[in-house]
N, C-alpha and C. Protein backbone atom coordinates (compact mmCIF):
# COMPACT_ATOMS: atom_id res chain seq x y z
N UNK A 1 -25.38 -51.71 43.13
CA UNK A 1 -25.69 -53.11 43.34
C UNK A 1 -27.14 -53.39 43.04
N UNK A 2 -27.75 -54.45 42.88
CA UNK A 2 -28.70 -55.00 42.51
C UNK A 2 -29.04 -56.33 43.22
N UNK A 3 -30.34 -56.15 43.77
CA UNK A 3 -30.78 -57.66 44.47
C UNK A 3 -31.87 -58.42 43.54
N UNK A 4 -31.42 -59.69 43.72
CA UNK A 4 -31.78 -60.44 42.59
C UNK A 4 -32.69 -61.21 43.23
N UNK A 5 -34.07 -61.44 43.57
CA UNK A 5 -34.83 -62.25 44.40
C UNK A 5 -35.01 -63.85 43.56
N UNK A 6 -34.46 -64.56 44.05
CA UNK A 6 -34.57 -66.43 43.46
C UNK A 6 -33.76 -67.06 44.02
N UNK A 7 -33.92 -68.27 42.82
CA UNK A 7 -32.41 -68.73 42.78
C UNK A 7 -31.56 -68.52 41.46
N UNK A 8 -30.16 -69.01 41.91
CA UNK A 8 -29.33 -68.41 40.78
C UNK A 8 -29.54 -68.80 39.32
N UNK A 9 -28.87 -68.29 38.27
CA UNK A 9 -28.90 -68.75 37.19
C UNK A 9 -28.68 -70.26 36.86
N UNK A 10 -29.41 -70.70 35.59
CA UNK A 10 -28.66 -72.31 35.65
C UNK A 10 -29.08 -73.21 37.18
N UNK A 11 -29.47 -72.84 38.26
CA UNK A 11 -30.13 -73.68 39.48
C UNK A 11 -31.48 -74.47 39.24
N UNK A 12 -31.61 -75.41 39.85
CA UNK A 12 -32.88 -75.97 39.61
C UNK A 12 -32.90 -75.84 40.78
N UNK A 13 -34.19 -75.26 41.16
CA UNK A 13 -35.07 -74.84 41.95
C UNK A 13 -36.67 -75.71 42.52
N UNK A 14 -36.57 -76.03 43.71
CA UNK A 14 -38.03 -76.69 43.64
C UNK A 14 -39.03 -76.03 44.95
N UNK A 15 -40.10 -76.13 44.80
CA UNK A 15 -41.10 -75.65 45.72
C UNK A 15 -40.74 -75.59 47.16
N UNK A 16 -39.79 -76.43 47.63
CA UNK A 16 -39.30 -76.85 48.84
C UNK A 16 -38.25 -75.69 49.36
N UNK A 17 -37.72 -75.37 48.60
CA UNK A 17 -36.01 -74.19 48.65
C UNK A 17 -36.90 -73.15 49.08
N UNK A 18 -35.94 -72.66 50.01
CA UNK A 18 -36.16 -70.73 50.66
C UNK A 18 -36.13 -70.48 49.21
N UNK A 19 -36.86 -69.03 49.31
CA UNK A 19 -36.27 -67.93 48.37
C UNK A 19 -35.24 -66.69 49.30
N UNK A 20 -34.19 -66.94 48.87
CA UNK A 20 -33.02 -65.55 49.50
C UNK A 20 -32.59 -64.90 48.87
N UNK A 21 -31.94 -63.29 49.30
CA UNK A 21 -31.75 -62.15 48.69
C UNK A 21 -30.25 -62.37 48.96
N UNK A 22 -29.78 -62.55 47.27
CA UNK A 22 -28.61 -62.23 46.91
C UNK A 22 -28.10 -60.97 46.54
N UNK A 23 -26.74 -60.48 46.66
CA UNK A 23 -26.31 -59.25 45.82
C UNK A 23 -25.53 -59.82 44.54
N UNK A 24 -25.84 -59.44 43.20
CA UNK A 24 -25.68 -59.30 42.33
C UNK A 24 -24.91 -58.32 41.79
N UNK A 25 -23.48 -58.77 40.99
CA UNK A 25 -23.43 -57.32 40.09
C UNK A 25 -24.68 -57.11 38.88
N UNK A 26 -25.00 -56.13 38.27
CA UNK A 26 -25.84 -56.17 36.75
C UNK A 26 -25.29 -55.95 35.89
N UNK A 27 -23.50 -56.35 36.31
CA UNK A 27 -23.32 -56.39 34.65
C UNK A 27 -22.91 -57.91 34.47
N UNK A 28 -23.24 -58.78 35.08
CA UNK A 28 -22.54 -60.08 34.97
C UNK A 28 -24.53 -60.87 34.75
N UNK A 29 -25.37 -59.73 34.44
CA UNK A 29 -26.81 -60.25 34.25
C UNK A 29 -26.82 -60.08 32.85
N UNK A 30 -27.58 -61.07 31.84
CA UNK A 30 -27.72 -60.42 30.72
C UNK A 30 -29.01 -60.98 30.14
N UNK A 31 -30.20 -59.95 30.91
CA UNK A 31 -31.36 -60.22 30.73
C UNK A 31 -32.42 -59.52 29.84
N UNK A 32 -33.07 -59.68 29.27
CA UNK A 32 -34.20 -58.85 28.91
C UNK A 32 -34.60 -57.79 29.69
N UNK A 33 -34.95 -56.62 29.32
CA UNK A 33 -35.49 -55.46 30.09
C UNK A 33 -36.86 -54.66 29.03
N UNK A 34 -37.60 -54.53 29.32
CA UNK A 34 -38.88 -53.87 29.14
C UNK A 34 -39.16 -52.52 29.84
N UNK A 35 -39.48 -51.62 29.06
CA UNK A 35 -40.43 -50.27 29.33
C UNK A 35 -41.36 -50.32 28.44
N UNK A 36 -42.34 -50.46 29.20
CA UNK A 36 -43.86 -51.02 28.01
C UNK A 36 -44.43 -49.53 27.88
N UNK A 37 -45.37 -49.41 27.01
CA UNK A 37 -45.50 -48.34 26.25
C UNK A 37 -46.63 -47.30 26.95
N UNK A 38 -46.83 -48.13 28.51
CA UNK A 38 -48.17 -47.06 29.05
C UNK A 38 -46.95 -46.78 30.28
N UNK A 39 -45.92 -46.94 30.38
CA UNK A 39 -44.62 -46.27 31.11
C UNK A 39 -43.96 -45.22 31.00
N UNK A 40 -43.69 -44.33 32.01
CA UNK A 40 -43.14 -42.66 31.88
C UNK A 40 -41.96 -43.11 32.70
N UNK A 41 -40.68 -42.64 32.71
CA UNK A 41 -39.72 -42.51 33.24
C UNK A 41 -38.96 -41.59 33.16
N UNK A 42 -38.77 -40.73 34.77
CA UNK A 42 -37.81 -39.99 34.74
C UNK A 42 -37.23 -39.92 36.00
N UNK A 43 -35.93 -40.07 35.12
CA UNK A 43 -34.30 -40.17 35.84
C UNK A 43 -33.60 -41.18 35.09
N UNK A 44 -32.66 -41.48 35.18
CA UNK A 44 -31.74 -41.91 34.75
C UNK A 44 -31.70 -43.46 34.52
N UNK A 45 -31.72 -44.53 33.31
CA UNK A 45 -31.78 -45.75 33.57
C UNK A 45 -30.72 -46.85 32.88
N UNK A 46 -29.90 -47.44 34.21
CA UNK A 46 -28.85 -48.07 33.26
C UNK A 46 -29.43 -49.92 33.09
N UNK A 47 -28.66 -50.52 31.93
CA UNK A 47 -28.92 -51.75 31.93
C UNK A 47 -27.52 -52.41 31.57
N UNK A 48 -28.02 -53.70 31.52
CA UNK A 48 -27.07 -54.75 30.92
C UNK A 48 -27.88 -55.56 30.16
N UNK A 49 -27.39 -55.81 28.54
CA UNK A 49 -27.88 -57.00 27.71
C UNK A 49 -28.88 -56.49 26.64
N UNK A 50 -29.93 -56.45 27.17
CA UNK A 50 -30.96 -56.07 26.32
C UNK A 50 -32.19 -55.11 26.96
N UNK A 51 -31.95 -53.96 26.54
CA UNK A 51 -33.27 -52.71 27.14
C UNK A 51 -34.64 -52.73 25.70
N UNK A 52 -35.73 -52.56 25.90
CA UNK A 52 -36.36 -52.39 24.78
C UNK A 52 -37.62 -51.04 25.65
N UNK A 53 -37.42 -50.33 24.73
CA UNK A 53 -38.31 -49.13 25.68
C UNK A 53 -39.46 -48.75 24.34
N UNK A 54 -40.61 -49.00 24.93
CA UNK A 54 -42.25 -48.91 24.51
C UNK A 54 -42.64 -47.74 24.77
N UNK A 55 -41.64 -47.08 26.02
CA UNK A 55 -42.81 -46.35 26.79
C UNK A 55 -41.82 -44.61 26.24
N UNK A 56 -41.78 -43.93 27.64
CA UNK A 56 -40.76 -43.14 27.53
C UNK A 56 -39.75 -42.74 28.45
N UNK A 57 -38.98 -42.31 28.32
CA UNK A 57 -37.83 -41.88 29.11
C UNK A 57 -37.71 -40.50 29.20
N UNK A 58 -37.43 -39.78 30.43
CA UNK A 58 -36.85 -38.45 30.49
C UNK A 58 -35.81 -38.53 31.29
N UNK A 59 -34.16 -38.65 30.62
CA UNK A 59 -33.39 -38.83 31.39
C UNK A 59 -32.46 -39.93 30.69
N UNK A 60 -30.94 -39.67 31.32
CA UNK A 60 -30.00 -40.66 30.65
C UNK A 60 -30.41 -42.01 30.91
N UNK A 61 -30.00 -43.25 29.29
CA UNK A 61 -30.09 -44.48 29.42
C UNK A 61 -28.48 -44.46 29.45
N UNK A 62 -28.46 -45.70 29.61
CA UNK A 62 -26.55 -45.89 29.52
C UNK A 62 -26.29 -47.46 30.40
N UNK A 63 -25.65 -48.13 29.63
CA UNK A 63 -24.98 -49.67 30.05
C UNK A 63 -24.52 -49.27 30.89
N UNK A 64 -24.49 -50.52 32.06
CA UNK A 64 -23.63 -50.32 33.09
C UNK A 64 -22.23 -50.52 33.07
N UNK A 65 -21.12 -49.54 33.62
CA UNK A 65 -19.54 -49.59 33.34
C UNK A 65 -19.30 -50.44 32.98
N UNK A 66 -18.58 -51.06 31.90
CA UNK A 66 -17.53 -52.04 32.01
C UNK A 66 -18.91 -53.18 31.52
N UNK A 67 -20.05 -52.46 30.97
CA UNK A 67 -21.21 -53.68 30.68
C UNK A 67 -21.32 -53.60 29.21
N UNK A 68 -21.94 -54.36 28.56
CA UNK A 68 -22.45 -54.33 27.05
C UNK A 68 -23.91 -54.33 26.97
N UNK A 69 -24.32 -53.35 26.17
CA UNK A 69 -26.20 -53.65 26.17
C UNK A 69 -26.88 -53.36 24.73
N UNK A 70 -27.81 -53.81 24.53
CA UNK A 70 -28.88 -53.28 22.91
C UNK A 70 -29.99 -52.70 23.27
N UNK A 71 -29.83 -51.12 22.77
CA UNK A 71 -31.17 -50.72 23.33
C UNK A 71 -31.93 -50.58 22.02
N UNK A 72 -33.42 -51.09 22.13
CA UNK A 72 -34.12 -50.76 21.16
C UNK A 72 -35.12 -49.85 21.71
N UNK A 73 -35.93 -48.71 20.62
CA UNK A 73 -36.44 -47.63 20.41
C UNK A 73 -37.45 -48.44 19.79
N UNK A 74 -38.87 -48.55 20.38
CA UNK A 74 -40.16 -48.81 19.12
C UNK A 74 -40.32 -47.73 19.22
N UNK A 75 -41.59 -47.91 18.03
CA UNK A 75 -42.09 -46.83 17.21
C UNK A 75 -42.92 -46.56 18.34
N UNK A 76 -43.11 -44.99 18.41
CA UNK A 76 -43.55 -44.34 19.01
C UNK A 76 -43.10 -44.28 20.36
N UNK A 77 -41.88 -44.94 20.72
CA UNK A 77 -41.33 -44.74 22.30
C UNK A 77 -40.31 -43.13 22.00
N UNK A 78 -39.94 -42.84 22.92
CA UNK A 78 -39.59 -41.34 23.18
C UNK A 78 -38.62 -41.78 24.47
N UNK A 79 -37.31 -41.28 24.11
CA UNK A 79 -36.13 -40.81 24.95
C UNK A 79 -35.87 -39.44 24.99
N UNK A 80 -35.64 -38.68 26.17
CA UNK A 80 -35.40 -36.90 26.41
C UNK A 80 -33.93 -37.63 26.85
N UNK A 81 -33.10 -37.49 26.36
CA UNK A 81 -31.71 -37.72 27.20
C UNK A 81 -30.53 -38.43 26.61
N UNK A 82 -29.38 -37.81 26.87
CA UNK A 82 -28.24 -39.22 25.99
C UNK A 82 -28.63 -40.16 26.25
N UNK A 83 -27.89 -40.78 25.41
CA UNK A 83 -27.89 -42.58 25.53
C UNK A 83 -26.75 -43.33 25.03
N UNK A 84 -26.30 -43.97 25.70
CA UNK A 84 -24.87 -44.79 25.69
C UNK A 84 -24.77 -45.68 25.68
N UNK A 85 -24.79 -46.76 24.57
CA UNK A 85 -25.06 -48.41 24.63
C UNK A 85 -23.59 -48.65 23.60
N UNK A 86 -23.82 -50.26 23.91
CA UNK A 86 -23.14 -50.99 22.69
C UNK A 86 -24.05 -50.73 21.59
N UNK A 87 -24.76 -51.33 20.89
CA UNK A 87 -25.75 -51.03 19.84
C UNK A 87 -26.63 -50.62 20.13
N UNK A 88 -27.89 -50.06 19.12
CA UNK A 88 -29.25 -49.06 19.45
C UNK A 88 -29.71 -49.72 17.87
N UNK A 89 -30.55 -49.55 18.05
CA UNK A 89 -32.17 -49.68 17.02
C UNK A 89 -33.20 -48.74 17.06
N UNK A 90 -33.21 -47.59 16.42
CA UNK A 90 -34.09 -46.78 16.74
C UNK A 90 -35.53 -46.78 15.64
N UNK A 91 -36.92 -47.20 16.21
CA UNK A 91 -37.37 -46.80 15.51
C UNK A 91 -39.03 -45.69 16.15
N UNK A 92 -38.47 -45.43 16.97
CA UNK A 92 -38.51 -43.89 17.81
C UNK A 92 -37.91 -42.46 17.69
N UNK A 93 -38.41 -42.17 18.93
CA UNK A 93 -37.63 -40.56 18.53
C UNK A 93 -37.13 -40.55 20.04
N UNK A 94 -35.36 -40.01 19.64
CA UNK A 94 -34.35 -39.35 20.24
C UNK A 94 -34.12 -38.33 20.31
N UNK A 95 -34.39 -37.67 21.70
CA UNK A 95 -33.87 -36.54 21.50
C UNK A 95 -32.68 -36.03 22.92
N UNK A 96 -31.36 -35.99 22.04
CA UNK A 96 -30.53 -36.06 22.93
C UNK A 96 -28.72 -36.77 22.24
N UNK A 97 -28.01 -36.39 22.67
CA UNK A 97 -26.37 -37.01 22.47
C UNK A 97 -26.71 -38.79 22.60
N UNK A 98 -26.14 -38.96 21.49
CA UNK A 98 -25.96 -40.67 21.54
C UNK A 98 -24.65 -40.81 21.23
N UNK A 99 -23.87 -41.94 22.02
CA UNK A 99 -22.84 -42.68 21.95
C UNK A 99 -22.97 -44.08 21.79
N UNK A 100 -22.82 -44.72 20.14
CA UNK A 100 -22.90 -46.30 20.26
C UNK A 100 -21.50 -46.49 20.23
N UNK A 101 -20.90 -47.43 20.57
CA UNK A 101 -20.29 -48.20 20.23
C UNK A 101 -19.52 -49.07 19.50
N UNK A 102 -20.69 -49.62 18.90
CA UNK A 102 -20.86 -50.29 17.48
C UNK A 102 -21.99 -49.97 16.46
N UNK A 103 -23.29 -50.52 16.57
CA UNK A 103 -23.66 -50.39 14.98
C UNK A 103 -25.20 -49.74 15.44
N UNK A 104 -25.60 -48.56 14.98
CA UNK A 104 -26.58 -47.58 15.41
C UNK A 104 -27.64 -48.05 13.93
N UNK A 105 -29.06 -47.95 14.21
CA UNK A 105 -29.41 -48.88 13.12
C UNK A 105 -30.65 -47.68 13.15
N UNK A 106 -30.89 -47.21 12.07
CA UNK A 106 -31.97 -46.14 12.04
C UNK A 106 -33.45 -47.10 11.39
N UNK A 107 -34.61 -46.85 11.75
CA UNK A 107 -35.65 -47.28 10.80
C UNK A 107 -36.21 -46.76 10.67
N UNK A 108 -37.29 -46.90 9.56
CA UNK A 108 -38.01 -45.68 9.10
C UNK A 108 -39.20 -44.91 10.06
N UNK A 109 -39.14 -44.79 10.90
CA UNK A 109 -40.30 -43.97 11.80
C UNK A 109 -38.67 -43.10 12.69
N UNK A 110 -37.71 -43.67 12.84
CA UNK A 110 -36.94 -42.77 13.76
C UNK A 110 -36.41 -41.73 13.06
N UNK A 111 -36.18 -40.54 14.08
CA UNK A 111 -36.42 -39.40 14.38
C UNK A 111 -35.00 -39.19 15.25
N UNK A 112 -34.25 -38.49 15.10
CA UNK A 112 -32.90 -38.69 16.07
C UNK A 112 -32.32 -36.96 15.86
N UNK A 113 -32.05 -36.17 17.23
CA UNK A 113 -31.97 -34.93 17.48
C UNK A 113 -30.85 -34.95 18.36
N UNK A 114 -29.73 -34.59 18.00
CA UNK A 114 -28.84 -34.61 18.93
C UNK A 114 -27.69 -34.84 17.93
N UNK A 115 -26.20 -34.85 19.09
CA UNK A 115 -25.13 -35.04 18.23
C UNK A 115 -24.71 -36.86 18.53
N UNK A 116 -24.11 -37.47 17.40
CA UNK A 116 -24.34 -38.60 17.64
C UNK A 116 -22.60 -38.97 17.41
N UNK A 117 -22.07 -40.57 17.81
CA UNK A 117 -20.95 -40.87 17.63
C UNK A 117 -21.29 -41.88 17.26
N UNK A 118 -20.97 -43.01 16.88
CA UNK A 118 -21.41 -44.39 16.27
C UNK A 118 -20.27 -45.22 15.85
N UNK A 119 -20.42 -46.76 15.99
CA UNK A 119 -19.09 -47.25 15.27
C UNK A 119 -19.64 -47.88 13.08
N UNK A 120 -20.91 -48.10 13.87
CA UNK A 120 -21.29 -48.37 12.11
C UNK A 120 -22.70 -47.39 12.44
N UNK A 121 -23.07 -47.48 10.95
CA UNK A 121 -24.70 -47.04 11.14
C UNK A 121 -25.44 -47.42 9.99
N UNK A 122 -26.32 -47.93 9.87
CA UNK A 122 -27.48 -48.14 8.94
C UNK A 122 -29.02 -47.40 9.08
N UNK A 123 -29.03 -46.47 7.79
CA UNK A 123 -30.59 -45.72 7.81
C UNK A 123 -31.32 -45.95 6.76
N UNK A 124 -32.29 -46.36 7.42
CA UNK A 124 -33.99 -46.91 6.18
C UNK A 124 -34.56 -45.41 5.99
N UNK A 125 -35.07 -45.57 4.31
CA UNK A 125 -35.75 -44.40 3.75
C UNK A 125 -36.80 -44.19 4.96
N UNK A 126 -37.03 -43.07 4.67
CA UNK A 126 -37.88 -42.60 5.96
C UNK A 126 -37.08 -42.08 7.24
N UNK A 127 -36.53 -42.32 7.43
CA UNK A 127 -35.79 -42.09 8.71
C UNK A 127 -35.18 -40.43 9.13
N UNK A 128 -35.03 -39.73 10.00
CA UNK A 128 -34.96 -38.37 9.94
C UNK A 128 -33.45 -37.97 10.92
N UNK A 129 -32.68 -37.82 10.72
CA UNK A 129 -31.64 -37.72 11.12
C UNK A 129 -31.56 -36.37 11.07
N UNK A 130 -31.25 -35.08 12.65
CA UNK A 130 -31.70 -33.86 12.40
C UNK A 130 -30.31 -33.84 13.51
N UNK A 131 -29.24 -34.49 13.85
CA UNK A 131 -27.87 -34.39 14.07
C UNK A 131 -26.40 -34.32 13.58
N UNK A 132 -25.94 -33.60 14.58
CA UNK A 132 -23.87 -33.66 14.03
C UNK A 132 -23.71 -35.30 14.29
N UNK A 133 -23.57 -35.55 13.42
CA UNK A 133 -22.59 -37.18 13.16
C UNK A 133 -21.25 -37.72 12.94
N UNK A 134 -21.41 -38.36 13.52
CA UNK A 134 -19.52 -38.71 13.45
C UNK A 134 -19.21 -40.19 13.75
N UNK A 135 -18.37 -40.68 12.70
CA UNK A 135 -18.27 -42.29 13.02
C UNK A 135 -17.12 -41.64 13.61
N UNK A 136 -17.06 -43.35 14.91
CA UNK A 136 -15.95 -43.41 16.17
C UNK A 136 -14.22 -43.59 15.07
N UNK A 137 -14.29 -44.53 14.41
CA UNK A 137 -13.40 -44.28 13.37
C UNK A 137 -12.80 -42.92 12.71
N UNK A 138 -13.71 -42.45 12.58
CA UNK A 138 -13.47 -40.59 12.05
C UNK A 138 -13.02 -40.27 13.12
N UNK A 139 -13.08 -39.88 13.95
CA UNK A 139 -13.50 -38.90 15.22
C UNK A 139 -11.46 -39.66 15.72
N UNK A 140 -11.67 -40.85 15.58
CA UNK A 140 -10.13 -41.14 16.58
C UNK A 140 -8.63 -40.79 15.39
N UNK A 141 -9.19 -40.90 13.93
CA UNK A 141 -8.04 -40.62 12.70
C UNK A 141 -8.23 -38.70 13.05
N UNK A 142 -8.92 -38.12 12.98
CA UNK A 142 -8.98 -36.92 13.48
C UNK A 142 -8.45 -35.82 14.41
N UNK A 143 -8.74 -36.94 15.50
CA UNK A 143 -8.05 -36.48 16.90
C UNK A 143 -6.81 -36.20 16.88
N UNK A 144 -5.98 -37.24 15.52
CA UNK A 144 -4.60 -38.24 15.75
C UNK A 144 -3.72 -36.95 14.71
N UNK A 145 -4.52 -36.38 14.24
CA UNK A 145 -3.76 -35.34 13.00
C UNK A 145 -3.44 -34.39 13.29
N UNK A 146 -2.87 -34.04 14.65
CA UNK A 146 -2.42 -32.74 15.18
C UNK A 146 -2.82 -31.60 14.02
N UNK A 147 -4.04 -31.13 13.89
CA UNK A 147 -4.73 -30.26 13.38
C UNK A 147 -4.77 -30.58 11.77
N UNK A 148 -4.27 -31.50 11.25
CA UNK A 148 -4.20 -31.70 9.56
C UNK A 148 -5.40 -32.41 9.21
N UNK A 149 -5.98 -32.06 8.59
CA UNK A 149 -7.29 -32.57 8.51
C UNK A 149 -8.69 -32.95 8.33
N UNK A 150 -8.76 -31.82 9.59
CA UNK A 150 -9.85 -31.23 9.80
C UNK A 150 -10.16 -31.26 11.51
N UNK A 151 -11.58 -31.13 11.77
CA UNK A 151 -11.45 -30.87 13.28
C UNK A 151 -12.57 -31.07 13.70
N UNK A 152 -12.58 -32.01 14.34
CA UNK A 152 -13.54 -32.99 14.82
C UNK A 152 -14.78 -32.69 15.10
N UNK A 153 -14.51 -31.02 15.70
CA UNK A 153 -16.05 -30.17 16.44
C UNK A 153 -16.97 -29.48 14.77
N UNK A 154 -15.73 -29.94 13.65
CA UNK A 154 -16.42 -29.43 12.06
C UNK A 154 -17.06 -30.51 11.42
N UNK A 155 -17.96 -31.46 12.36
CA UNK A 155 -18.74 -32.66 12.37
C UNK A 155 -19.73 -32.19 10.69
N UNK A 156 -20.13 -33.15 9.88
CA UNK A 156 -21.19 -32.76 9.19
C UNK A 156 -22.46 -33.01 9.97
N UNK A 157 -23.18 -31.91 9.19
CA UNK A 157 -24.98 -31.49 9.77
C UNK A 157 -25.71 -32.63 8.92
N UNK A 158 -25.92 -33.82 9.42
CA UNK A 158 -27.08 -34.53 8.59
C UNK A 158 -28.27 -34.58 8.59
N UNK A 159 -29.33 -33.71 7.91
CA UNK A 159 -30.56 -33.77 8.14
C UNK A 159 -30.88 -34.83 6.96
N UNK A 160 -31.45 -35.45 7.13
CA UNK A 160 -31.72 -36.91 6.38
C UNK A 160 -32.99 -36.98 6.15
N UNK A 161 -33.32 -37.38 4.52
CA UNK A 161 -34.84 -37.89 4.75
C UNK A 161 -34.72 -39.20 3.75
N UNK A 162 -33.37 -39.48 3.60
CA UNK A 162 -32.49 -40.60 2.94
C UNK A 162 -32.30 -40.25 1.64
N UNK A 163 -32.40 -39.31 0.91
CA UNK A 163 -32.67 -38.83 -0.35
C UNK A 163 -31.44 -38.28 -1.14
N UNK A 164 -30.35 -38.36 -0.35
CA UNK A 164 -29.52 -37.32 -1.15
C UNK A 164 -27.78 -38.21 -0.59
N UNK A 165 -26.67 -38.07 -1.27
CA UNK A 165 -25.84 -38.82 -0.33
C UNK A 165 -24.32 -38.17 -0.57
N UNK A 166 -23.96 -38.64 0.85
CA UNK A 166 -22.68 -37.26 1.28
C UNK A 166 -21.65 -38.21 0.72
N UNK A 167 -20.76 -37.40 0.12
CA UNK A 167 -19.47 -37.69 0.02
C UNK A 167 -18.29 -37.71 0.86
């Protein structure tokens, strides 16, 4: 749970009104979130909507159950830990298992170490991709081929410096 100090969304509010402590779910919030870039974090941090991390993380990010979120990676922010969103923007360094969702967006300063799952992905020259990859599409026609196929854990090794392209 999450306490939300105000008033509610959409309320007009005037100088006169208490301020009271509501309980909130956070996935029915869909706010901006900040880790500014003179920020260290460690343990575990979930959101809803929009995460943008400056700073760094040691430790899982991940939407809250049953939530949708966009996490963006600036340049020079640093994650130690999976990460589990609807979409990601990386133009940081990952190091750790990622699970998107939908559409994993590489730019040219990111750096990504780990094994990854994705529903789309886009990578800008420059970009360093030093993980097992696997679109969510692959991975579920795979599963489905009672061994004909191939086999899901025979992921390709993409080390990327955008230069060369897989068949």
């Amino acid at each position: 749970m999450l306490w939300f100090l105000g008033a509610k969304k959409g309320s007009k509010s005037s100088k006169t009104d208490n301020v009271s402590l509501e309980i909130i779910d956070p996935r029915d919030i869909d706010g901006h979130c900040l880790i500014t870039g003179n920020l260290q974090i460690r343990g575990d941090v979930y959101f809803s909507g929009q995460l943008r991390v400056d700073g760094r993380i040691d430790g899982k990010v991940s939407v809250f159950e049953g939530g949708k979120g966009q996490l963006i990676v600036s340049k020079g922010a640093v994650i130690n830990g999976p990460v589990y969103a609807t979409s990601v923007l990386v133009d940081g360094t990952i190091n750790g298992p990622m699970d998107v969702e939908e559409k994993l967006e590489c730019r040219a300063n990111a750096i990504i170490r780990g094994r990854v799952i994705y529903g789309g992905i886009h990578i800008t020259d420059g970009a360093k991709i030093e993980a097992q990859c696997q679109q969510r599409s692959t991975l579920t026609t795979l599963s489905g081929n009672n061994g004909e196929g191939g086999n899901p854990s025979q992921s390709l090794l993409a080390t990327r410096d955008v230069t060369t392209k897989l068949s």
